[in-house]
PDB file of N, CA and C in Angstrom:
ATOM      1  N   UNK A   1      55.501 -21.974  -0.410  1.00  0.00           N
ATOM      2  CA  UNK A   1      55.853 -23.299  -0.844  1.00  0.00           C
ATOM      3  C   UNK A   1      57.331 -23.521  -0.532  1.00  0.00           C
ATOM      4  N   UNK A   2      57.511 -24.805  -0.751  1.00  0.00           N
ATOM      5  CA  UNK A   2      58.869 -24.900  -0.544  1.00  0.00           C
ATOM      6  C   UNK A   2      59.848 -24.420   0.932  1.00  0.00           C
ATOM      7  N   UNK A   3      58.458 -24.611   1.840  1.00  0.00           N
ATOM      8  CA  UNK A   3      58.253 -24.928   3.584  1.00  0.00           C
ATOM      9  C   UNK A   3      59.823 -25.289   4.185  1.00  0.00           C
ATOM     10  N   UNK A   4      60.001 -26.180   3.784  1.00  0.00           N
ATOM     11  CA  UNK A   4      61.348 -27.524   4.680  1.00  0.00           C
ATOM     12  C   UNK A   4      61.993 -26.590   4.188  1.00  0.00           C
ATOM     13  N   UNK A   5      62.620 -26.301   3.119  1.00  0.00           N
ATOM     14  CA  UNK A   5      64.259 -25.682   2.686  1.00  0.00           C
ATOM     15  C   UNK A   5      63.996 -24.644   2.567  1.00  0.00           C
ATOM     16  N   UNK A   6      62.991 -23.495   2.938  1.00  0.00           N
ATOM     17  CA  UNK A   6      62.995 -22.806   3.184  1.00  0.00           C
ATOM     18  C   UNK A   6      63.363 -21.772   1.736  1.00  0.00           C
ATOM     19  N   UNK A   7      62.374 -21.749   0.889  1.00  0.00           N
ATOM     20  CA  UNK A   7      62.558 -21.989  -0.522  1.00  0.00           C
ATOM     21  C   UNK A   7      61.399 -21.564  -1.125  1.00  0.00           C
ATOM     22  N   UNK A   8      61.310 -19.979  -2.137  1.00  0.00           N
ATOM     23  CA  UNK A   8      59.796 -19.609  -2.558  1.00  0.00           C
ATOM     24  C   UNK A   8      60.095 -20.916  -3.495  1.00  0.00           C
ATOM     25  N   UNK A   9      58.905 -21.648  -4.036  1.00  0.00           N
ATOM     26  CA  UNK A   9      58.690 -22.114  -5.240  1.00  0.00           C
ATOM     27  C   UNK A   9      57.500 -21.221  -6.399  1.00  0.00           C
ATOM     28  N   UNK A  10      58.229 -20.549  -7.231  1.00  0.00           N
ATOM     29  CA  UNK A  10      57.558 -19.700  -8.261  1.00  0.00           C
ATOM     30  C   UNK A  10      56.359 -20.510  -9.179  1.00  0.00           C
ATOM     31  N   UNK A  11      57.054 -21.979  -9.661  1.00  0.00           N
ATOM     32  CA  UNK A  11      56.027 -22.640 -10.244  1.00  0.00           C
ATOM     33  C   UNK A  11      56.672 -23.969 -10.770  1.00  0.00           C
ATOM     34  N   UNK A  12      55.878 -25.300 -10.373  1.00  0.00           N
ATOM     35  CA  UNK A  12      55.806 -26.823 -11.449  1.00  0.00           C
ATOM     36  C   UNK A  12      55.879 -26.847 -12.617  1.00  0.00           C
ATOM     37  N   UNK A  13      56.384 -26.954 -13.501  1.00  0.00           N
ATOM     38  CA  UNK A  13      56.782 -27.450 -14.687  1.00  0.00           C
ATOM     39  C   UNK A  13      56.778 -28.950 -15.143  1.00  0.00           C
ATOM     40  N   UNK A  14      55.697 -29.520 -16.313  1.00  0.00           N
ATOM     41  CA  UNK A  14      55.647 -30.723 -16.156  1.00  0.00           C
ATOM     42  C   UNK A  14      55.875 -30.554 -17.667  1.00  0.00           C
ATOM     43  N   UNK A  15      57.433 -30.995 -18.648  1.00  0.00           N
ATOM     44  CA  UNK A  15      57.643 -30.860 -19.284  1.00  0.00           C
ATOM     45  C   UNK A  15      58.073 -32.371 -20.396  1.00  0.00           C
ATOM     46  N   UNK A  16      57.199 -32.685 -21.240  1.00  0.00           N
ATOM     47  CA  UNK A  16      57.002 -33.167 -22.245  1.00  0.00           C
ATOM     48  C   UNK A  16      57.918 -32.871 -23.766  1.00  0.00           C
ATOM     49  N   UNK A  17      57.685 -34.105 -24.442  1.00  0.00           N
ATOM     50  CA  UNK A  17      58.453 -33.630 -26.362  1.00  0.00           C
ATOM     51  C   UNK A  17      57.467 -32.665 -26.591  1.00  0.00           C
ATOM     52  N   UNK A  18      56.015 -33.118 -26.312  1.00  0.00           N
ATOM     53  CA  UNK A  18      55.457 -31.923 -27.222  1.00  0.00           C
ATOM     54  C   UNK A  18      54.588 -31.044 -26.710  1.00  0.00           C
ATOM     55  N   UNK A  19      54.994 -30.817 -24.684  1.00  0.00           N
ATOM     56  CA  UNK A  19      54.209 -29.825 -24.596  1.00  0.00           C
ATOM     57  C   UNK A  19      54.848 -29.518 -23.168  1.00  0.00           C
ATOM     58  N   UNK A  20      53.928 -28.440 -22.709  1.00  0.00           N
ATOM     59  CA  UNK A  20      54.437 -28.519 -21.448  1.00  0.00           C
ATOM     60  C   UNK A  20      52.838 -28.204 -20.459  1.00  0.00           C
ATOM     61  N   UNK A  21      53.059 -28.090 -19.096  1.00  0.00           N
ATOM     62  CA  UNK A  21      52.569 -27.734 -17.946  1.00  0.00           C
ATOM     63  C   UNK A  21      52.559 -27.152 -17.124  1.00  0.00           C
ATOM     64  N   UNK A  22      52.189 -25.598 -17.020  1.00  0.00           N
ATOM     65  CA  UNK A  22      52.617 -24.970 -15.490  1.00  0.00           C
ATOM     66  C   UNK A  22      51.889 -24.583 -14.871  1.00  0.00           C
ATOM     67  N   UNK A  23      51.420 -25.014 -13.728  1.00  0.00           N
ATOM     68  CA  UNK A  23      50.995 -25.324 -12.739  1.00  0.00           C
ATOM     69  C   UNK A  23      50.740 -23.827 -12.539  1.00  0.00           C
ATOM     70  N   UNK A  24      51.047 -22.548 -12.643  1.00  0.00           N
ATOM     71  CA  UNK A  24      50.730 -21.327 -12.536  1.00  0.00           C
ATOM     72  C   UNK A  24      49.970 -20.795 -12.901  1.00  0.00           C
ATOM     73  N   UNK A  25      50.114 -20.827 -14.661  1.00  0.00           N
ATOM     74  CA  UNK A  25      49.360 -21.010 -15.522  1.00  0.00           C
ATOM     75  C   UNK A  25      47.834 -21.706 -15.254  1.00  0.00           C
ATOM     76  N   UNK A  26      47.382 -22.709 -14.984  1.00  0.00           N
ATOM     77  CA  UNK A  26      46.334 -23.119 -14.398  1.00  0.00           C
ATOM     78  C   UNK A  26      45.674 -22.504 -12.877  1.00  0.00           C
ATOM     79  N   UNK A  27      46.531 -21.878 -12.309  1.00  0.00           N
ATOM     80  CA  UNK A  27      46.052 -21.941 -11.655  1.00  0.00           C
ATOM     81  C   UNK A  27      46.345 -22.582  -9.767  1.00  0.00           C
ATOM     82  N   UNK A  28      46.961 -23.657 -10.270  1.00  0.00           N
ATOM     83  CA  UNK A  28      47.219 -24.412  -9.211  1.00  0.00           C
ATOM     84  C   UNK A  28      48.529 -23.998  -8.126  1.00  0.00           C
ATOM     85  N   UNK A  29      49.309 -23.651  -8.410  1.00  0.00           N
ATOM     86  CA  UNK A  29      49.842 -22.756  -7.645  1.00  0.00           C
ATOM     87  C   UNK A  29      49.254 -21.907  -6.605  1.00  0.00           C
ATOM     88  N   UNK A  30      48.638 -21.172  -6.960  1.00  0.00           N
ATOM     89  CA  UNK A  30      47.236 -20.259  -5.902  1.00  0.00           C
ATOM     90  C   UNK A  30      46.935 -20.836  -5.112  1.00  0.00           C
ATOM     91  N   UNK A  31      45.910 -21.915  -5.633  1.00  0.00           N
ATOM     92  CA  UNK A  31      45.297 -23.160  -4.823  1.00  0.00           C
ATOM     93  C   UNK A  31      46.661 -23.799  -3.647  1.00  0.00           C
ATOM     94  N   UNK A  32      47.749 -24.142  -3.940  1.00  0.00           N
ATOM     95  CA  UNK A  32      48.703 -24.959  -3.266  1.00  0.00           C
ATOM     96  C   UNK A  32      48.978 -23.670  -2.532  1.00  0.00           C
ATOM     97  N   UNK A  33      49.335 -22.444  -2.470  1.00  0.00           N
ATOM     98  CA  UNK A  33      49.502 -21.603  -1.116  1.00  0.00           C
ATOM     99  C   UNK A  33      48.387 -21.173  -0.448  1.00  0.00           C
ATOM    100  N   UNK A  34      47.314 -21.311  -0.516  1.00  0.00           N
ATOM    101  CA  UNK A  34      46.093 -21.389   0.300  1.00  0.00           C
ATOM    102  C   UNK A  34      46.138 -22.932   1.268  1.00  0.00           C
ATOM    103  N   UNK A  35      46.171 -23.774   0.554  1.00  0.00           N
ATOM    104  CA  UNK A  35      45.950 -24.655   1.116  1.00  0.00           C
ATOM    105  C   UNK A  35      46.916 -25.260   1.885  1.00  0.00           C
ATOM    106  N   UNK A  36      46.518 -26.159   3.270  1.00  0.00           N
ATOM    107  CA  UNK A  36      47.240 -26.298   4.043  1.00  0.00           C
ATOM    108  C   UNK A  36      47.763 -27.834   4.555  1.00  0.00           C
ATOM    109  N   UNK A  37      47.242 -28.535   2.867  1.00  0.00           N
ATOM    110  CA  UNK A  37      47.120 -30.043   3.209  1.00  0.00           C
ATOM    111  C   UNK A  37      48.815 -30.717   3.031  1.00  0.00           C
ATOM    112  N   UNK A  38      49.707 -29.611   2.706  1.00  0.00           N
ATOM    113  CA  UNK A  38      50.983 -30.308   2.468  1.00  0.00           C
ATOM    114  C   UNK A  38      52.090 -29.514   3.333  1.00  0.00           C
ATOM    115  N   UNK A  39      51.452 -28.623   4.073  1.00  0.00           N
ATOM    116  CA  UNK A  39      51.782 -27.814   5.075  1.00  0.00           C
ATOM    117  C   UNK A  39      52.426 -28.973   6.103  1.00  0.00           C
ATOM    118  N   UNK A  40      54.048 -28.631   6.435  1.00  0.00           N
ATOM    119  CA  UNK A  40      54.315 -29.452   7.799  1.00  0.00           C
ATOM    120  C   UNK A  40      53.387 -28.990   9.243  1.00  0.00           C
ATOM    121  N   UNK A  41      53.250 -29.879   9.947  1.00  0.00           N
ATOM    122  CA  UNK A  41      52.430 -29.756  11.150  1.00  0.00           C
ATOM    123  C   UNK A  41      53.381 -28.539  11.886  1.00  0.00           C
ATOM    124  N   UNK A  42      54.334 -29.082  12.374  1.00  0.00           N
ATOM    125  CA  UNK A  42      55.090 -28.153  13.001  1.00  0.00           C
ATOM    126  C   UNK A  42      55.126 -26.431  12.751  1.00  0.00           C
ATOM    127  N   UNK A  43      54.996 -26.135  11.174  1.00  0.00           N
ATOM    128  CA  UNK A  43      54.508 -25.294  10.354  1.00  0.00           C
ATOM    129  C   UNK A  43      53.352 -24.305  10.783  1.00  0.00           C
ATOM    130  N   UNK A  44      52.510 -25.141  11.052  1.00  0.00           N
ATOM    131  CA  UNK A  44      50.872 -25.087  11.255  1.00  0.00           C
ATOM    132  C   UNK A  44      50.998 -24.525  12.680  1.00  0.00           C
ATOM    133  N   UNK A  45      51.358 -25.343  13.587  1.00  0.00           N
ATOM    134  CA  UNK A  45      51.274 -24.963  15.255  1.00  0.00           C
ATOM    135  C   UNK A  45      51.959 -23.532  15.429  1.00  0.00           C
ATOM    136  N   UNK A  46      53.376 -23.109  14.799  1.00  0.00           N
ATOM    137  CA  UNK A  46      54.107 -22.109  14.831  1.00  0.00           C
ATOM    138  C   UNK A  46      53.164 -21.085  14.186  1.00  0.00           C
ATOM    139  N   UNK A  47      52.060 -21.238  12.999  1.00  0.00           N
ATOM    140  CA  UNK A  47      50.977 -19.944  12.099  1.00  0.00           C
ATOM    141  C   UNK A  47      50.175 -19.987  13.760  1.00  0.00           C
ATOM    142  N   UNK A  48      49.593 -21.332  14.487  1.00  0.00           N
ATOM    143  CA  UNK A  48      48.742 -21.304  15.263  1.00  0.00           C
ATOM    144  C   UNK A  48      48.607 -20.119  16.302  1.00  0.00           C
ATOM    145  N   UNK A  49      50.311 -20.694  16.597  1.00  0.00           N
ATOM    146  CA  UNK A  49      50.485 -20.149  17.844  1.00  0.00           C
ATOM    147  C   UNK A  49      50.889 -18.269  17.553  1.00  0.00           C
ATOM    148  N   UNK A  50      51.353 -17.668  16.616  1.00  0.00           N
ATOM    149  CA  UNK A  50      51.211 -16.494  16.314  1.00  0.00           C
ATOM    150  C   UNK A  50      50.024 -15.578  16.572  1.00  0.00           C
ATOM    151  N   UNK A  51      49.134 -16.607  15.586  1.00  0.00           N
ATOM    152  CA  UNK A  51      48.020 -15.994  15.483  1.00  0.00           C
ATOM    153  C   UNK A  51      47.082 -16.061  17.215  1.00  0.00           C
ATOM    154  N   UNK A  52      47.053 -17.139  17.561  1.00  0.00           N
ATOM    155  CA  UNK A  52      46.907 -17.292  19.051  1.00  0.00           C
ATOM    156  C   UNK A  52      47.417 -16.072  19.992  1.00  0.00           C
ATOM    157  N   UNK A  53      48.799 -15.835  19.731  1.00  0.00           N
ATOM    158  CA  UNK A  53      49.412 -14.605  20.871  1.00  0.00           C
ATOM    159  C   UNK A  53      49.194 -12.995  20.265  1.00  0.00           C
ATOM    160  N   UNK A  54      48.891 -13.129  18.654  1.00  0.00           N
ATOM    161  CA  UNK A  54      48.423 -11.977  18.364  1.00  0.00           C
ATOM    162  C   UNK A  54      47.031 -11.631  18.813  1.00  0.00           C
ATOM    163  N   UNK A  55      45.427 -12.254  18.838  1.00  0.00           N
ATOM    164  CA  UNK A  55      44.729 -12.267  19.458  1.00  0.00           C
ATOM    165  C   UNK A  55      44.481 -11.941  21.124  1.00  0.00           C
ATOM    166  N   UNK A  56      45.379 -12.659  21.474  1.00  0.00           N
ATOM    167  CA  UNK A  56      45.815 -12.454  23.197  1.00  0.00           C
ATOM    168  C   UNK A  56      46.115 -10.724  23.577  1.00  0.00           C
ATOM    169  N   UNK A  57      46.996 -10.389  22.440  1.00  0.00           N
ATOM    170  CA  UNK A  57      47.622  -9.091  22.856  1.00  0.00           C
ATOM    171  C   UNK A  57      46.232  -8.558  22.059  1.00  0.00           C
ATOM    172  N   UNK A  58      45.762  -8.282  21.609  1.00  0.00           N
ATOM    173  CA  UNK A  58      44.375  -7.471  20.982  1.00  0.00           C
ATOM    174  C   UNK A  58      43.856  -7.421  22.234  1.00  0.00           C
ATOM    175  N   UNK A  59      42.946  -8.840  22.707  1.00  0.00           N
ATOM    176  CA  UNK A  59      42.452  -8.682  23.802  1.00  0.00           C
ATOM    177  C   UNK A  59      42.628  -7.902  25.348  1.00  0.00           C
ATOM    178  N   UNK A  60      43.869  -8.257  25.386  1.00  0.00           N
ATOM    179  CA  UNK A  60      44.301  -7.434  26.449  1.00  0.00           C
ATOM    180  C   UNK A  60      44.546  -6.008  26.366  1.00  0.00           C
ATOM    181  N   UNK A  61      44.818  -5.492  25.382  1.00  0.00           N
ATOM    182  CA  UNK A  61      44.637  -4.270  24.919  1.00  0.00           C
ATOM    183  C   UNK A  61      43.491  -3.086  25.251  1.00  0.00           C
ATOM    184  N   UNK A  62      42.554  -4.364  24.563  1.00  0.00           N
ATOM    185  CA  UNK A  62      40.785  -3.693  24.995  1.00  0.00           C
ATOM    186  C   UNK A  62      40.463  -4.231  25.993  1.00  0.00           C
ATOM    187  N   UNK A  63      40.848  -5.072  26.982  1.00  0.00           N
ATOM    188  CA  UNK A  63      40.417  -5.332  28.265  1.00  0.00           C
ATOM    189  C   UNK A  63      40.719  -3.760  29.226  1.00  0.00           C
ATOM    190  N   UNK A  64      42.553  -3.428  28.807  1.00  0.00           N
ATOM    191  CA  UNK A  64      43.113  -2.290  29.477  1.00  0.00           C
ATOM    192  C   UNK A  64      42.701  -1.300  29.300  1.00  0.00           C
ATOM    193  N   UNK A  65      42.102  -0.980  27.758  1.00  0.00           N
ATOM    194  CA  UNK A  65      41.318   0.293  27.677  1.00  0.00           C
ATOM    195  C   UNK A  65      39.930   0.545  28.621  1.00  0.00           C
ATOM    196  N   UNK A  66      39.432  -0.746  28.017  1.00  0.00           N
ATOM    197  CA  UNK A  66      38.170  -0.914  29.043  1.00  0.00           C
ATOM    198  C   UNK A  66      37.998   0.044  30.079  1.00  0.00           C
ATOM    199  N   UNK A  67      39.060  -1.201  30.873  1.00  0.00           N
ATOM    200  CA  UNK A  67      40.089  -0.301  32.341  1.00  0.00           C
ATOM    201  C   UNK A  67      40.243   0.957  32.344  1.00  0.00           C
ATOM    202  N   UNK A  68      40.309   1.064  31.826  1.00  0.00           N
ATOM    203  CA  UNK A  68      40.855   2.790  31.975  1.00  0.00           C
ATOM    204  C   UNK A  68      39.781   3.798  31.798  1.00  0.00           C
ATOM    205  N   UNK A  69      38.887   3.371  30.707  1.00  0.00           N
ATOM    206  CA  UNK A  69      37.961   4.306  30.815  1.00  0.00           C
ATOM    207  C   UNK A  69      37.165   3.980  32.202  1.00  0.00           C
ATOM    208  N   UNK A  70      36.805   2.991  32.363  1.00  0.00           N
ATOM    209  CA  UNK A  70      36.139   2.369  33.457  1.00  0.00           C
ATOM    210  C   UNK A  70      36.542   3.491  34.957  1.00  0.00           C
ATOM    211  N   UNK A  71      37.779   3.614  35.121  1.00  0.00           N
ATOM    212  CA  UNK A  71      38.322   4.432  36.189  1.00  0.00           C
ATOM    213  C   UNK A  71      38.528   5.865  36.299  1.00  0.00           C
ATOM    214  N   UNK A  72      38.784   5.921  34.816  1.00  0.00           N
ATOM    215  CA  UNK A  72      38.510   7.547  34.649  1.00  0.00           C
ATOM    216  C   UNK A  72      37.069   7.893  34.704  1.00  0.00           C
ATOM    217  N   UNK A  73      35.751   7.508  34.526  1.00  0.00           N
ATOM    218  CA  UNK A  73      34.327   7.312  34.695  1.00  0.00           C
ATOM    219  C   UNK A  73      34.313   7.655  35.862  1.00  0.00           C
ATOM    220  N   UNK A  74      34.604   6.616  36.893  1.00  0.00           N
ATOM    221  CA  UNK A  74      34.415   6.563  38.213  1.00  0.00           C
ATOM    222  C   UNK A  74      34.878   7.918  38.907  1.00  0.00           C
ATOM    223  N   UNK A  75      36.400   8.224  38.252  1.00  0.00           N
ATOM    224  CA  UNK A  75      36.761   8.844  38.734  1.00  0.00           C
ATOM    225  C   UNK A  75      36.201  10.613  38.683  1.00  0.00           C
ATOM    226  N   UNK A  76      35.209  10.737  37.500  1.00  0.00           N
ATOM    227  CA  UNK A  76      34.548  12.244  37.014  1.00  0.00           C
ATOM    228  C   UNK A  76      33.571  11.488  38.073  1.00  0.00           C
ATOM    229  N   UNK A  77      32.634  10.951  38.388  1.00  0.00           N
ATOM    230  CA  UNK A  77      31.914  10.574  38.776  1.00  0.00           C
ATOM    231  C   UNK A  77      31.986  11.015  40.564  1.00  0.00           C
ATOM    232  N   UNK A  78      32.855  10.776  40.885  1.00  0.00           N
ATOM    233  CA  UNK A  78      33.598  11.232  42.508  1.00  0.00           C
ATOM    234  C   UNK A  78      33.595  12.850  42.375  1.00  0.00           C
ATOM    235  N   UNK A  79      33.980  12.973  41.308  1.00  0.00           N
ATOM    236  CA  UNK A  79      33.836  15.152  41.344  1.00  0.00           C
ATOM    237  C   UNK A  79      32.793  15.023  41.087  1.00  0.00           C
ATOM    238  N   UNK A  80      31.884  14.764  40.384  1.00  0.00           N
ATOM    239  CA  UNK A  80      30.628  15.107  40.491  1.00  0.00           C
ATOM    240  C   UNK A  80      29.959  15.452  41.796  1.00  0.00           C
ATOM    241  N   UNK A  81      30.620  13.879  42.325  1.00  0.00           N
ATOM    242  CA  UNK A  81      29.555  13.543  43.249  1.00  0.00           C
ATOM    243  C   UNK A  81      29.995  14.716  44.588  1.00  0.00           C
ATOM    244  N   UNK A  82      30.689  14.875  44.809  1.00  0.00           N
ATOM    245  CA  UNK A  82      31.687  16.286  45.267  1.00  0.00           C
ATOM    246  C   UNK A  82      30.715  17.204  45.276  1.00  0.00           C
ATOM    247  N   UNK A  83      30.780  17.773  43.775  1.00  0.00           N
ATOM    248  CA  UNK A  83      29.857  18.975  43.658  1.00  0.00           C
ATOM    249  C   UNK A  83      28.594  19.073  43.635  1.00  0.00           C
ATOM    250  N   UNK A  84      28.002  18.185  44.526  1.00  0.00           N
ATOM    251  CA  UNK A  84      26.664  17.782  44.682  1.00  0.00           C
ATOM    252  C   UNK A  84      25.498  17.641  43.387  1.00  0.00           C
ATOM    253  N   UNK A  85      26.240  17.116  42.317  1.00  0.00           N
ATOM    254  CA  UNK A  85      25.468  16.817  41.228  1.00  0.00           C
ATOM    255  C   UNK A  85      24.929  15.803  41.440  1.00  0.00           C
ATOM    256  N   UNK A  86      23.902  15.737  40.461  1.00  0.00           N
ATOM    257  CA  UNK A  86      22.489  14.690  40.735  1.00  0.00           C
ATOM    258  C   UNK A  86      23.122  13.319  40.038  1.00  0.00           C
ATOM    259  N   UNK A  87      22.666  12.111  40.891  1.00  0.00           N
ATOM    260  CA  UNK A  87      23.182  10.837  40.343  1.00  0.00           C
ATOM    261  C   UNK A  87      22.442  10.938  39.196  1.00  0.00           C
ATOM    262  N   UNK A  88      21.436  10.935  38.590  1.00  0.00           N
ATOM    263  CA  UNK A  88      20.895  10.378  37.338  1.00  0.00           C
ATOM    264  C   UNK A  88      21.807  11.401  35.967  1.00  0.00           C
ATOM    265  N   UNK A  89      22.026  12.625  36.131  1.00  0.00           N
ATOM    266  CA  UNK A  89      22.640  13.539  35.608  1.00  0.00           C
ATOM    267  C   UNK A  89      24.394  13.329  35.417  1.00  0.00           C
ATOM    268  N   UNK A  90      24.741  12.448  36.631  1.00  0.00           N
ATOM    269  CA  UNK A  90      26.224  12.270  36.450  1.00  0.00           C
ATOM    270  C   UNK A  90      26.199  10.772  35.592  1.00  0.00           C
ATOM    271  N   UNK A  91      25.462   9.870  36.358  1.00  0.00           N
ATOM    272  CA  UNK A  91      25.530   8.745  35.025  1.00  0.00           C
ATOM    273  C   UNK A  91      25.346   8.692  33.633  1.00  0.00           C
ATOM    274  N   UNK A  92      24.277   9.750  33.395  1.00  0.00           N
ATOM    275  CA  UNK A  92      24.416  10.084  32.170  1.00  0.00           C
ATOM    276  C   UNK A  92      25.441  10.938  31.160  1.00  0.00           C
ATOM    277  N   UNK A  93      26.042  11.607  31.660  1.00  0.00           N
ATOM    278  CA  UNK A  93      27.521  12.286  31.671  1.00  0.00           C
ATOM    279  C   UNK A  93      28.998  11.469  31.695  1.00  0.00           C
ATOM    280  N   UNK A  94      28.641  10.319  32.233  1.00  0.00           N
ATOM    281  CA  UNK A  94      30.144   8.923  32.572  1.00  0.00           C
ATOM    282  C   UNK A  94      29.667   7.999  31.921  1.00  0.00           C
ATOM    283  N   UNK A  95      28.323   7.752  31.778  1.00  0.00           N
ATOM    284  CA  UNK A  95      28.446   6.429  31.061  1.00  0.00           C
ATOM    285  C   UNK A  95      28.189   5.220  32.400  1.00  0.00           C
ATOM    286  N   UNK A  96      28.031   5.451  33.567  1.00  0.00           N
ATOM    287  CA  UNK A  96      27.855   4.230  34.488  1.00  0.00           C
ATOM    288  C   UNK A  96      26.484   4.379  34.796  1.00  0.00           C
ATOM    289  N   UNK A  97      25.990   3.256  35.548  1.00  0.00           N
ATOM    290  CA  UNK A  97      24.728   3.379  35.741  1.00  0.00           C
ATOM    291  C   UNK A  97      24.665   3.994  36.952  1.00  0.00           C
ATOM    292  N   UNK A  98      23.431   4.214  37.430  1.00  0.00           N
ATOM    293  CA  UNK A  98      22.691   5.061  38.509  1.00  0.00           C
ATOM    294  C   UNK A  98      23.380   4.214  39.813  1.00  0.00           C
ATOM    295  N   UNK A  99      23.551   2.869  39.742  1.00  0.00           N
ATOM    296  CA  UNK A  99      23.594   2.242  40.674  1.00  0.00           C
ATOM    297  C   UNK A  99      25.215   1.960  40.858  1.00  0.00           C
ATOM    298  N   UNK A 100      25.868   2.093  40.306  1.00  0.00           N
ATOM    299  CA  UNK A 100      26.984   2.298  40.210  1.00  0.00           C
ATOM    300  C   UNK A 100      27.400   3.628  41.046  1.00  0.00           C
ATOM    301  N   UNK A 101      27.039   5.146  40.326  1.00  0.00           N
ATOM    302  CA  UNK A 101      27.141   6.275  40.877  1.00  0.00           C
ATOM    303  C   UNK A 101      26.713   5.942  42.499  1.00  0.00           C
ATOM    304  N   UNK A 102      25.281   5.600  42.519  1.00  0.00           N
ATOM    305  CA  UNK A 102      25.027   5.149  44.231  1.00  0.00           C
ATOM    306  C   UNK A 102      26.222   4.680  44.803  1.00  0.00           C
ATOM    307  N   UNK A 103      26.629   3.793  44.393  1.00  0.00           N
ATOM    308  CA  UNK A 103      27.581   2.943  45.266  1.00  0.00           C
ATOM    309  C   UNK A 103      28.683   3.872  45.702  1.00  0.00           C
ATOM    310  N   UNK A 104      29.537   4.720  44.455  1.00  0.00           N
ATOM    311  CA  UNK A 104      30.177   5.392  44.933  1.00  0.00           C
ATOM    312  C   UNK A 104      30.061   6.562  45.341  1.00  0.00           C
ATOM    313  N   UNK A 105      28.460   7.127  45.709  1.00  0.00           N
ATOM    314  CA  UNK A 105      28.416   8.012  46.642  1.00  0.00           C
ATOM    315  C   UNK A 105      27.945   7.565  47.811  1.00  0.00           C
ATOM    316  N   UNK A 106      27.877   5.968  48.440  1.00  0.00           N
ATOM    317  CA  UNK A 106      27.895   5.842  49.583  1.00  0.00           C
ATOM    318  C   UNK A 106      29.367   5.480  50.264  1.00  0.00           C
ATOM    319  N   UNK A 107      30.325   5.212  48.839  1.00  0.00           N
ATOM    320  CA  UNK A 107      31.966   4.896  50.014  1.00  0.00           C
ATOM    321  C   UNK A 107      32.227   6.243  49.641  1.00  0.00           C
ATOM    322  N   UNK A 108      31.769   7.154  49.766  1.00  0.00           N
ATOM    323  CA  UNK A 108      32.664   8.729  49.876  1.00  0.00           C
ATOM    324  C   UNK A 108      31.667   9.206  51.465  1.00  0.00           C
ATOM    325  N   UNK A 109      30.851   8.265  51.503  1.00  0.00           N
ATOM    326  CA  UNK A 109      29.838   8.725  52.781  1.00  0.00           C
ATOM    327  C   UNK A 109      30.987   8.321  54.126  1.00  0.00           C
TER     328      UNK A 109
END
């Protein structure tokens, strides 16, 4: 709370002769930092865009791992194929398919 000036707000006080109100107390406080209806826009795009480039870097992360196992695969897959091990036996050992292993025992041909 308290967004613009950059400012926790702890809690509303709606104070009366013979009583008072705090907004904490109820509850409403909670509710007002969840919610995003008094949130500046500008606010919003800057959570957006975080969360946007944090996602991005996740992704790419596991795209690169992907990658990597992907090549290290291929690459047991080439010694295999070396040591005249059986395609169905090496795919099952890497993780690629049969047709995959084929392929790369015809560019070692």
């Amino acid at each position: 709370m308290g967004i613009i000036i950059q400012t926790e707000v702890i809690d509303h006080l709606i104070i009366s002769e013979k009583s008072y109100l705090s907004f904490t107390d109820i509850g409403l406080m909670d509710e007002l930092r969840k919610s995003t209806k008094w949130v500046p826009r500008y606010v919003l795009e800057e959570r957006i865009q975080k969360e946007a480039k944090e996602l991005g870097r996740t992704a790419g992360l596991k795209t690169g791992l992907r990658t990597g196992r992907d090549a290290k695969a291929r690459e047991m897959a080439t010694k295999c194929l070396e040591e005249r091990m059986e395609i169905e036996y090496i795919a099952k050992l890497t993780g690629l398919t049969v047709k995959v292993v084929e392929s790369l025992k015809q560019k070692m041909q």
